[in-house]
C-alpha atoms as a PDB file:
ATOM      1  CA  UNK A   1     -14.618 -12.030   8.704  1.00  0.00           C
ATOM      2  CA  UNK A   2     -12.923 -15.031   9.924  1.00  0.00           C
ATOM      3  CA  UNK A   3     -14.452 -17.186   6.719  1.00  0.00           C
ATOM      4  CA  UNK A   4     -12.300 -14.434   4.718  1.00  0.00           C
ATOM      5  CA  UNK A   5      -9.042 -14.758   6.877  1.00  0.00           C
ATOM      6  CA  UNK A   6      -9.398 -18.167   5.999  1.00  0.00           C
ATOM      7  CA  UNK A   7      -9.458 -18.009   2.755  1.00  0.00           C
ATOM      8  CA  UNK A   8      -6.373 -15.901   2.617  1.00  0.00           C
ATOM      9  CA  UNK A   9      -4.244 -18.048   4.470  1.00  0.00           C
ATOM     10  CA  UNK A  10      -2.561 -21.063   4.055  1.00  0.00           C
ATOM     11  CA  UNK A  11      -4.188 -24.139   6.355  1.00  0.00           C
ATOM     12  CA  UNK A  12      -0.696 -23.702   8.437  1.00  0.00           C
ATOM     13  CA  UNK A  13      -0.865 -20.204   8.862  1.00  0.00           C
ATOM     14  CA  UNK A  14      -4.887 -20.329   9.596  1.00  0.00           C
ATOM     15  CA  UNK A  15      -4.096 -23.136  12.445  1.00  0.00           C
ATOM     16  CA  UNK A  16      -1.126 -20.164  14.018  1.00  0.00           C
ATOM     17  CA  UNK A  17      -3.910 -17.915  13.427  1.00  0.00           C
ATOM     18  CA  UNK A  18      -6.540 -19.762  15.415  1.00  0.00           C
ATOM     19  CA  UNK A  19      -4.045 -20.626  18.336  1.00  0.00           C
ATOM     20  CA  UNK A  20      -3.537 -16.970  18.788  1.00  0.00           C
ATOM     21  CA  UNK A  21      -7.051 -16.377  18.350  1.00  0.00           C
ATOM     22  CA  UNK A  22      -7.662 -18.525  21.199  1.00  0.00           C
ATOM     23  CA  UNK A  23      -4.721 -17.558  23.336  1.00  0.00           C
ATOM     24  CA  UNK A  24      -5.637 -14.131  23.030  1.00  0.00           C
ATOM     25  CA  UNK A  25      -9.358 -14.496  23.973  1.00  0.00           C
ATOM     26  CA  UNK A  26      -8.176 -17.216  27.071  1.00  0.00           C
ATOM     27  CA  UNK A  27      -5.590 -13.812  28.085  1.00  0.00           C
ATOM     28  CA  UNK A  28      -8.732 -11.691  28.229  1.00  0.00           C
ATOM     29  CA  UNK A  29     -10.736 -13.807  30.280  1.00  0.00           C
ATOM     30  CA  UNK A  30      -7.669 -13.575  32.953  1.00  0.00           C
ATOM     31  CA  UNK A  31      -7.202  -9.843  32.897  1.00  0.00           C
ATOM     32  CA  UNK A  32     -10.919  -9.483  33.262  1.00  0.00           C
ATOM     33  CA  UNK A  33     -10.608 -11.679  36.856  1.00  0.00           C
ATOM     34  CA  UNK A  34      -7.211 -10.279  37.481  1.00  0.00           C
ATOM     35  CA  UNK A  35      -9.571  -6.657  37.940  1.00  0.00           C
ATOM     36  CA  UNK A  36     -11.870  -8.625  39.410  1.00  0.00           C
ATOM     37  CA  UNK A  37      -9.194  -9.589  42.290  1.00  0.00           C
ATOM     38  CA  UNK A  38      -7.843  -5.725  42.472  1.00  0.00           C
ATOM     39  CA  UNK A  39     -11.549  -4.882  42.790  1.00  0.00           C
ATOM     40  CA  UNK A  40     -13.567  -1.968  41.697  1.00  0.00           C
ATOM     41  CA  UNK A  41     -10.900   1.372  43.298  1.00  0.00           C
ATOM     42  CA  UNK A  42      -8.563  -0.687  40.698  1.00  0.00           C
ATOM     43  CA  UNK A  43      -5.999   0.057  43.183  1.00  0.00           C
ATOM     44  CA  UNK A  44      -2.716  -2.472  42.124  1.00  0.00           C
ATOM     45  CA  UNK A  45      -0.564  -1.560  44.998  1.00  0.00           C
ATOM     46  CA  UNK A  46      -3.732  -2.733  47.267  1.00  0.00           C
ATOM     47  CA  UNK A  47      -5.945  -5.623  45.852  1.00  0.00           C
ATOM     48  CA  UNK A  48      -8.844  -6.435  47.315  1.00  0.00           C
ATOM     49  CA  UNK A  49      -7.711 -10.498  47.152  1.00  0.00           C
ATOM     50  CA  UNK A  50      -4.033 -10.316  47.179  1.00  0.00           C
ATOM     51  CA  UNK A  51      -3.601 -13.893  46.387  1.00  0.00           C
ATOM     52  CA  UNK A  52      -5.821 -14.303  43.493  1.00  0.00           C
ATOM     53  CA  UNK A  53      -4.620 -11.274  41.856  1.00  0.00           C
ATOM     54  CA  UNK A  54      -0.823 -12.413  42.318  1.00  0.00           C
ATOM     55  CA  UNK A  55      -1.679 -15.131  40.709  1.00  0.00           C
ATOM     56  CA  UNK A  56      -3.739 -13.678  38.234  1.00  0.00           C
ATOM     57  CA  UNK A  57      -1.262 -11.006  37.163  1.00  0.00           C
ATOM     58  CA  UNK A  58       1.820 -14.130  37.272  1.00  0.00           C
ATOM     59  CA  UNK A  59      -0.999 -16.048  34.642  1.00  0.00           C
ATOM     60  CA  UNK A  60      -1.615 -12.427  32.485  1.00  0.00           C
ATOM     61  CA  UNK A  61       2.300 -12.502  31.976  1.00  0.00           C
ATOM     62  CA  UNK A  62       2.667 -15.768  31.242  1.00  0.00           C
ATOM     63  CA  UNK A  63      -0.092 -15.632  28.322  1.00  0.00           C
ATOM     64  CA  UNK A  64       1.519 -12.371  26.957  1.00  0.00           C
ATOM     65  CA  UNK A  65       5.114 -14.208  26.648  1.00  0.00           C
ATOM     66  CA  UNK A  66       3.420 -17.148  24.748  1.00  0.00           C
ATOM     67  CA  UNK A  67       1.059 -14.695  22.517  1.00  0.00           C
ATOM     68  CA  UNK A  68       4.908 -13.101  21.978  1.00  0.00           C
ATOM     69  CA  UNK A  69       6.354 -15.570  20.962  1.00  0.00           C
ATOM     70  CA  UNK A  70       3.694 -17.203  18.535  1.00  0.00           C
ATOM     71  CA  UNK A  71       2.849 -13.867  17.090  1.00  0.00           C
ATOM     72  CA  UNK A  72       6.377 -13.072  15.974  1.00  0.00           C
ATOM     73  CA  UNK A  73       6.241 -17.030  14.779  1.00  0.00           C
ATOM     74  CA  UNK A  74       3.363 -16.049  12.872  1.00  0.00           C
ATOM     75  CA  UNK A  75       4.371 -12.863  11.235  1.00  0.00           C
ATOM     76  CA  UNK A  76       7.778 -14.206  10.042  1.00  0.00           C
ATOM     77  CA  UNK A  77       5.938 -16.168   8.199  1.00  0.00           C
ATOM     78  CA  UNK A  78       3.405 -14.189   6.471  1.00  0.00           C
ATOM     79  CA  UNK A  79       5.380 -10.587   6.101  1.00  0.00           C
ATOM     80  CA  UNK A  80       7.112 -11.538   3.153  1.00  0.00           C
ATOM     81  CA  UNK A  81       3.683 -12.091   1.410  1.00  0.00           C
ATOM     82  CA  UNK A  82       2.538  -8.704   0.639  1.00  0.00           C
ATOM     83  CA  UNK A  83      -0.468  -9.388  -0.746  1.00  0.00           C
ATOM     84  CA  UNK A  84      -1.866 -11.732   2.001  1.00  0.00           C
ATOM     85  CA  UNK A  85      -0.397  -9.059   4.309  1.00  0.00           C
ATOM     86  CA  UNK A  86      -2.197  -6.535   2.725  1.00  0.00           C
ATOM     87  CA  UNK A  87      -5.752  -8.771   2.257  1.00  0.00           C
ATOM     88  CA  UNK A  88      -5.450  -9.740   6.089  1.00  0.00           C
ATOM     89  CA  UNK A  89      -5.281  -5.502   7.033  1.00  0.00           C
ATOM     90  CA  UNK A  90      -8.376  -5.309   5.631  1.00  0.00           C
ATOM     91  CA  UNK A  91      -9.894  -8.077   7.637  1.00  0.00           C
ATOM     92  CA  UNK A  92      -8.779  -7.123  10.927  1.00  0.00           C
ATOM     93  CA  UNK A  93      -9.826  -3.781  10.246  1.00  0.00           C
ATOM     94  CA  UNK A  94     -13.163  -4.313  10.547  1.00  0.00           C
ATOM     95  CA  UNK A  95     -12.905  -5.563  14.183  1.00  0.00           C
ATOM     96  CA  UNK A  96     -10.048  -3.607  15.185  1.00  0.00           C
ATOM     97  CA  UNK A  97     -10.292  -0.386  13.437  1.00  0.00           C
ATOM     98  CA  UNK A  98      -6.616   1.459  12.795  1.00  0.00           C
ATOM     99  CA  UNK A  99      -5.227  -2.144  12.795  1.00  0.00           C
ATOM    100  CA  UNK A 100      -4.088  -1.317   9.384  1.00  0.00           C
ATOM    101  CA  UNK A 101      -1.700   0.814   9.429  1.00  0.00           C
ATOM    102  CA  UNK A 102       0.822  -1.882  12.524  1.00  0.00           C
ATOM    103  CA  UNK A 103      -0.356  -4.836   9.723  1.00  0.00           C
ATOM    104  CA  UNK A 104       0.533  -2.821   7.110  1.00  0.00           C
ATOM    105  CA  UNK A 105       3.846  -1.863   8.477  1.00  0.00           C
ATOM    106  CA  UNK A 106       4.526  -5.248   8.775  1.00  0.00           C
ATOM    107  CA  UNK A 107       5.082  -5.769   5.268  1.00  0.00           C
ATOM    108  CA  UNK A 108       6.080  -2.759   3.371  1.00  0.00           C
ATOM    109  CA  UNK A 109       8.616  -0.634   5.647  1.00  0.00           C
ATOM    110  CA  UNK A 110      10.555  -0.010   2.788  1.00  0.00           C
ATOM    111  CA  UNK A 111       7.926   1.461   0.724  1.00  0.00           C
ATOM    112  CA  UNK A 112       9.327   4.829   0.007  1.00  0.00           C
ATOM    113  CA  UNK A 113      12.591   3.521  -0.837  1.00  0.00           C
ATOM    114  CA  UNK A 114      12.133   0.871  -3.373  1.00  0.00           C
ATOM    115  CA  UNK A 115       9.838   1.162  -6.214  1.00  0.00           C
ATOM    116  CA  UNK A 116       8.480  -2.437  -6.590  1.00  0.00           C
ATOM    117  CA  UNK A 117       7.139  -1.978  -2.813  1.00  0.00           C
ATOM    118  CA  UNK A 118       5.386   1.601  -3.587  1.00  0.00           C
ATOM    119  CA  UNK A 119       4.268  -0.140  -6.768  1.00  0.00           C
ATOM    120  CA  UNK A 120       2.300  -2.881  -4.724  1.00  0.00           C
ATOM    121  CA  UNK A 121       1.005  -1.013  -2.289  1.00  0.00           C
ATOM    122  CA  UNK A 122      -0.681   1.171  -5.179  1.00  0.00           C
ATOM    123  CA  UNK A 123      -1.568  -2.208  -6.910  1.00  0.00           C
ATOM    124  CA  UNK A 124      -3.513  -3.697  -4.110  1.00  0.00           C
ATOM    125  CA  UNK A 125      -5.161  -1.264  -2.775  1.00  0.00           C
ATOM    126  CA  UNK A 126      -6.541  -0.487  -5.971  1.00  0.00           C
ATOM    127  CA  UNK A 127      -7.502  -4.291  -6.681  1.00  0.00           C
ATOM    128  CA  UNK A 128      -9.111  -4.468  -3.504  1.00  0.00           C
ATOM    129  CA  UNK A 129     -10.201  -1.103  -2.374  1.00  0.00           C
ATOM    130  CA  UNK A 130     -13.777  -2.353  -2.596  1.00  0.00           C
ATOM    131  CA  UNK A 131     -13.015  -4.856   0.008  1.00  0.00           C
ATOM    132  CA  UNK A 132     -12.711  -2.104   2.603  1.00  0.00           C
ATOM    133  CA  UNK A 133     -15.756  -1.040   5.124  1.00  0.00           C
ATOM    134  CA  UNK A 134     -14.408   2.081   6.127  1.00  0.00           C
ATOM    135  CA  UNK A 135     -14.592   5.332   3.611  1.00  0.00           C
ATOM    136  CA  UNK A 136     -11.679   6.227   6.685  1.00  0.00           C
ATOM    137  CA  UNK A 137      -9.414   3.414   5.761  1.00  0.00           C
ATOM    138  CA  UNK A 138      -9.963   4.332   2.097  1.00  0.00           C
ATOM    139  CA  UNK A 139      -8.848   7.791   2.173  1.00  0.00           C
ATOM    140  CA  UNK A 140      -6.188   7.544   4.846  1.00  0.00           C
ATOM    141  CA  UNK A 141      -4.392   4.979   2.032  1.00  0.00           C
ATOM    142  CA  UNK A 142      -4.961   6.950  -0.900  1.00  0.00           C
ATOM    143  CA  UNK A 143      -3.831   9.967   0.652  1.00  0.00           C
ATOM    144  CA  UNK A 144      -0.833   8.093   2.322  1.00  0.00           C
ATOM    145  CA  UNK A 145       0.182   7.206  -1.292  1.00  0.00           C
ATOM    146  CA  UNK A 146      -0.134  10.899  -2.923  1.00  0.00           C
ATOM    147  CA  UNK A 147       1.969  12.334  -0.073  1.00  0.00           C
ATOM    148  CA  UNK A 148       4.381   9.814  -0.909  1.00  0.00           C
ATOM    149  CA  UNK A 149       4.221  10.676  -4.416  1.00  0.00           C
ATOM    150  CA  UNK A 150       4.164  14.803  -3.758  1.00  0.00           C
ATOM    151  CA  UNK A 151       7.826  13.875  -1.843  1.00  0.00           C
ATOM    152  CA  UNK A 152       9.359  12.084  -4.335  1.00  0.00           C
ATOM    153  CA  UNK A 153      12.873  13.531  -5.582  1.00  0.00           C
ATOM    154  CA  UNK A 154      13.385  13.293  -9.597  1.00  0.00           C
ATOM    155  CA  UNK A 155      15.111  10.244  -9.238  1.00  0.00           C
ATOM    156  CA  UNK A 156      12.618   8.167  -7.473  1.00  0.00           C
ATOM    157  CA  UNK A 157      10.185   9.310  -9.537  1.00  0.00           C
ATOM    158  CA  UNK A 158      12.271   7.983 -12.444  1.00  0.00           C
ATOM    159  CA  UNK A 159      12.845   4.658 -10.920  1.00  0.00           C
ATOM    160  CA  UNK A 160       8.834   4.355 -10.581  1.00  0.00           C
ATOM    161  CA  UNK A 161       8.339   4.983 -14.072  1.00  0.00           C
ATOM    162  CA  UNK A 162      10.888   2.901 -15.359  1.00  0.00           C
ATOM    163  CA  UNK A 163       8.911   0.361 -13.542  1.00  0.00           C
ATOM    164  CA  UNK A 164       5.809   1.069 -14.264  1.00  0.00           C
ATOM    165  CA  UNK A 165       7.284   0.640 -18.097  1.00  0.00           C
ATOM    166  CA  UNK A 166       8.933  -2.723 -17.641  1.00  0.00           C
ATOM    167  CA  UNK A 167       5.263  -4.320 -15.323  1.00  0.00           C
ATOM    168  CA  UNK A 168       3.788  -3.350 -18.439  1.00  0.00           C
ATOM    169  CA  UNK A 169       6.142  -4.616 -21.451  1.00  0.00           C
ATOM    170  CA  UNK A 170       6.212  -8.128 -18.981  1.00  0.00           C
ATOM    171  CA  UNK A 171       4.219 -10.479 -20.920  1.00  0.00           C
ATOM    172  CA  UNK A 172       3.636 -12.724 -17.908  1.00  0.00           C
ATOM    173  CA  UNK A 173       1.907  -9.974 -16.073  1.00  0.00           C
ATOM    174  CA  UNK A 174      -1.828 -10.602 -16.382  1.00  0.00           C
ATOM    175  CA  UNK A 175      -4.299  -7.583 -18.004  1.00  0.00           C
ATOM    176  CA  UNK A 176      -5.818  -6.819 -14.727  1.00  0.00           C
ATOM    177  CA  UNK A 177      -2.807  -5.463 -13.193  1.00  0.00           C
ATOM    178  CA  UNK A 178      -1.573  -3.833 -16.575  1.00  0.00           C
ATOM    179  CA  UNK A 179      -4.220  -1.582 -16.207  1.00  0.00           C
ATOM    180  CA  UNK A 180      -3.597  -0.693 -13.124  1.00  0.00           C
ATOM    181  CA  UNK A 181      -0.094   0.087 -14.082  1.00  0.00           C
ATOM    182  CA  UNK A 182      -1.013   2.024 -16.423  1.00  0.00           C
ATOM    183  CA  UNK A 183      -2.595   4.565 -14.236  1.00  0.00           C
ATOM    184  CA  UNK A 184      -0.010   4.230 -11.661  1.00  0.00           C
ATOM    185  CA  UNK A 185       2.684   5.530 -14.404  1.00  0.00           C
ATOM    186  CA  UNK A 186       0.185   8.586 -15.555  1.00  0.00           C
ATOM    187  CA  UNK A 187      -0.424   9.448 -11.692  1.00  0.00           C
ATOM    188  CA  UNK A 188       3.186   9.180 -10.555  1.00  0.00           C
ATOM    189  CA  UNK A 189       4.139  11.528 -13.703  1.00  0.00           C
ATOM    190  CA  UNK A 190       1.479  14.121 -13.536  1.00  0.00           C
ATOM    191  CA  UNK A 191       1.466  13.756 -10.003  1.00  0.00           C
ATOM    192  CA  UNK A 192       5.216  14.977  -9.795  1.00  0.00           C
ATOM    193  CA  UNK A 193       4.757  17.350 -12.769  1.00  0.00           C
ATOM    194  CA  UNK A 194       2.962  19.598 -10.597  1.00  0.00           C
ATOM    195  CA  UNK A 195       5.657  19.818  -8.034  1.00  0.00           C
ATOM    196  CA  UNK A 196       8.563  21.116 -10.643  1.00  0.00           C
ATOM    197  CA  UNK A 197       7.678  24.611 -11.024  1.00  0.00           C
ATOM    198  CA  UNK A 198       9.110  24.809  -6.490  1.00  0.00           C
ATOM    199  CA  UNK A 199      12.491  22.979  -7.651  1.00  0.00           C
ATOM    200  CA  UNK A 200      15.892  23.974  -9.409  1.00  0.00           C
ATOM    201  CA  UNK A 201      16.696  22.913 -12.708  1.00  0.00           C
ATOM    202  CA  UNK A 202      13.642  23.061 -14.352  1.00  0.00           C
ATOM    203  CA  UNK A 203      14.808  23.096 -17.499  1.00  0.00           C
ATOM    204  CA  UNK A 204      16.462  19.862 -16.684  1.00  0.00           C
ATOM    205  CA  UNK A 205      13.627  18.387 -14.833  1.00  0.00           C
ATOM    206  CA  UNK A 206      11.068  18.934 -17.519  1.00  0.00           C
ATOM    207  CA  UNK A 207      13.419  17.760 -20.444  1.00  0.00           C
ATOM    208  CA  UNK A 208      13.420  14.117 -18.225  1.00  0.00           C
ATOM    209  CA  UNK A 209       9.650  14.538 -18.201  1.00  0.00           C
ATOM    210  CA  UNK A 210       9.127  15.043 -21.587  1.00  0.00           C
ATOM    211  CA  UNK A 211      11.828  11.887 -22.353  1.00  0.00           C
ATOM    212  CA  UNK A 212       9.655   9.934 -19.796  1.00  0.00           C
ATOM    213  CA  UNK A 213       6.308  10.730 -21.539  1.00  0.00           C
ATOM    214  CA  UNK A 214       7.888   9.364 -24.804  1.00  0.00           C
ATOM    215  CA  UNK A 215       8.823   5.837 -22.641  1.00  0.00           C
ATOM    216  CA  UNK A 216       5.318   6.027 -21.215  1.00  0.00           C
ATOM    217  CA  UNK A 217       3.558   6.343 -24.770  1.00  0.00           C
ATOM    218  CA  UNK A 218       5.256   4.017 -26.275  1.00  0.00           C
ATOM    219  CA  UNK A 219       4.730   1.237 -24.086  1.00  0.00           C
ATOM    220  CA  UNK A 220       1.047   2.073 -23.872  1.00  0.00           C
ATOM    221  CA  UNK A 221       0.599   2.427 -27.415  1.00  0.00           C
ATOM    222  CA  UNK A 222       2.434  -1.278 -27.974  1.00  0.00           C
ATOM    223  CA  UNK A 223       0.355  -2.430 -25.361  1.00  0.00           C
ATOM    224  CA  UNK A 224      -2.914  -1.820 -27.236  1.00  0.00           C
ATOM    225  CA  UNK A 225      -2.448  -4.917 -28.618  1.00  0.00           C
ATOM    226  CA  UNK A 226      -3.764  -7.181 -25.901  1.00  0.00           C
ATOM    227  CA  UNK A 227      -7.845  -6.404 -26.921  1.00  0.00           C
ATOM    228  CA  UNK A 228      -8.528  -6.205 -22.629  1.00  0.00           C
ATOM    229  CA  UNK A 229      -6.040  -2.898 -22.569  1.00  0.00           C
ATOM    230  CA  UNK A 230      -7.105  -1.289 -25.656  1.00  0.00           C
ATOM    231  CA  UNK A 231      -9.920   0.803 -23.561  1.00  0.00           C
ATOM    232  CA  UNK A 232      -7.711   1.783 -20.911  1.00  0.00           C
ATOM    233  CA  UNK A 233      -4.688   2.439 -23.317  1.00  0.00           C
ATOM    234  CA  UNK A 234      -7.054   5.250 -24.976  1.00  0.00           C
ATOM    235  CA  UNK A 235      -7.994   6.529 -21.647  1.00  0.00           C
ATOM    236  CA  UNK A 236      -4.265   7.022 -20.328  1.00  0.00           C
ATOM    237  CA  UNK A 237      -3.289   8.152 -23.883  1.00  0.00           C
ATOM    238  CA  UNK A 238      -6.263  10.947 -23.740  1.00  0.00           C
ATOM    239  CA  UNK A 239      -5.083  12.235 -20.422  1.00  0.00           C
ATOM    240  CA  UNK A 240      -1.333  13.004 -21.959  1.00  0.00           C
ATOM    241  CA  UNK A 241      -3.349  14.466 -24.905  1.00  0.00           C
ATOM    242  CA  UNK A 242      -5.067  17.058 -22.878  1.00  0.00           C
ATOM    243  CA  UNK A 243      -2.142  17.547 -20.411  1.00  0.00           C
ATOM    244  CA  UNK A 244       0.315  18.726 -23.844  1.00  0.00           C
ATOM    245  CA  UNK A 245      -2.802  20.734 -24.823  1.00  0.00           C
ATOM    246  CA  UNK A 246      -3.135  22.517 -21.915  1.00  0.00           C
ATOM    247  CA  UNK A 247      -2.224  26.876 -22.594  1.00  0.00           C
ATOM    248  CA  UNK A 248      -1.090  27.022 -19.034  1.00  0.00           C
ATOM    249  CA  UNK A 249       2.042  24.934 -19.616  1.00  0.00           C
ATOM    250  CA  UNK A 250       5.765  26.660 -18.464  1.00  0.00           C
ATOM    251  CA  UNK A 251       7.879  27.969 -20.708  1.00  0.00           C
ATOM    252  CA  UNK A 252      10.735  25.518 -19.736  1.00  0.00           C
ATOM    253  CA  UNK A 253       8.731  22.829 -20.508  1.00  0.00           C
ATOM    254  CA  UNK A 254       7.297  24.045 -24.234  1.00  0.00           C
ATOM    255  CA  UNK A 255      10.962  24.826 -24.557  1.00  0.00           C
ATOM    256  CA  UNK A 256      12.226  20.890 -23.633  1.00  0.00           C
ATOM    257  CA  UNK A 257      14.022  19.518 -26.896  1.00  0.00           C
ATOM    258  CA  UNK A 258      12.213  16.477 -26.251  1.00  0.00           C
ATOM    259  CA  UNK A 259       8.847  17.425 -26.289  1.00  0.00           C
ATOM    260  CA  UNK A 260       8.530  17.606 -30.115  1.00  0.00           C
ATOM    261  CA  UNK A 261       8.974  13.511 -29.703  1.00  0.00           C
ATOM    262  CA  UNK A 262       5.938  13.479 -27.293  1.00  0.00           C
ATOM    263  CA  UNK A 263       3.640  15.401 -29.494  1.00  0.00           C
ATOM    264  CA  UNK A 264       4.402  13.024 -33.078  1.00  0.00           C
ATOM    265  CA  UNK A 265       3.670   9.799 -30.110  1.00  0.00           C
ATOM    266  CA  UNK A 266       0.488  11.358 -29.585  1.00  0.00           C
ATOM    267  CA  UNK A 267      -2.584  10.012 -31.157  1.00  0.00           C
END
């Protein structure tokens, strides 16, 4: 694990690492003769040895102001990197299991409000979901990221398209990560299609879903023309197929002006 930290991190920010490291195991070695001092009825009010756990406790305090302080030193530094904060989760995880979901936090508190954050979030845990040891960890992201989806108004779910669209029509974003995008646009539209038929407006609703499908096509279909896509492209493109085939589709929606469009994009 620590081999992997390092290789995440910068040789500055593995140094800050390693001084905490070491601060934090010198901190446990003093609470552990701090109890000692107390003695085994753990009894604060009434140590055992008065005067080494007074100055036990006095040294305990002191190490947690100095861990403080070079922790928040620390995480200034590496929160606005979400992808090393993200990569660094992962490897804490697996010797502090629900560390996470604080690292996590760290880095993307504004996740449900701004798309590019949701949008990475979905990226890396689909780049590096194989990186993770616990099937926990796994699903407790994924499902974290469809609840987010299932509570997204019509107009977040617009700005998360319109995202998707322009990460994909960016030429300087590599293939890798255009696929990805690709099914991040199908499962943030299907994924809110399924929560219309509970709203108001329908009509409206589905006549921006249908206009959205057009945007999605399109940009899919142009592209196909990078040779690494052209598998995925067909794959995304086959799912819209058999969602506008489906018999079970609302009335509203067959009824959308728009949805002739989506139908002549189809393949």
């Amino acid at each position: 694990m620590e081999e992997n930290i390092k290789e995440i991190l910068s040789e500055e920010e593995w140094n800050k690492y390693q001084e905490m490291t070491v601060l934090q195991s010198e901190r446990g070695e003093i609470s552990k003769k701090y109890w000692e001092a107390v003695g085994p009825g753990m009894k604060t009010k009434n140590p055992v040895n008065k005067e080494q756990a007074q100055y036990y406790k006095t040294e305990w305090e002191k190490y947690d102001e100095i861990i403080k302080d070079k922790s928040r030193t620390f995480w200034e530094i590496i929160a606005p990197q979400q992808e090393k904060v993200f990569l660094l989760a992962i490897e804490l995880d697996r010797k502090e299991p629900e560390a996470f979901g604080w690292i996590f936090a760290k880095s993307f508190l504004d996740i449900k409000s701004k798309p590019e954050t949701f949008w990475k979030a979905y990226l890396y845990f689909n780049k590096y979901e194989s990186r993770m040891q616990r099937d926990a960890l796994k699903d407790s992201i994924r499902n974290g990221l469809l609840h987010l989806m299932d509570e997204f108004t019509i107009g977040e779910e617009n700005d998360r398209i319109k995202f998707a669209a322009n990460f994909l029509q960016n030429s300087q974003n590599i293939s890798q990560e255009k696929a990805i995008a690709m099914e991040f646009a199908w499962d943030i539209w299907s994924r809110f299609f399924n929560q219309i038929e509970k709203m108001d407006n329908k009509s409206k609703i589905y006549e921006k879903m249908n206009q959205q499908a057009v945007l999605i096509i399109e940009t899919l279909k142009t592209a196909k023309t990078d040779v690494k896509l052209s598998e995925k492209v067909d794959k995304v493109l086959q799912k819209f197929l058999e969602h506008y085939s489906r018999k079970d589709l609302p009335v509203e929606f067959l009824k959308s002006p728009s949805i002739s469009n989506v139908k002549e994009k189809l393949p």
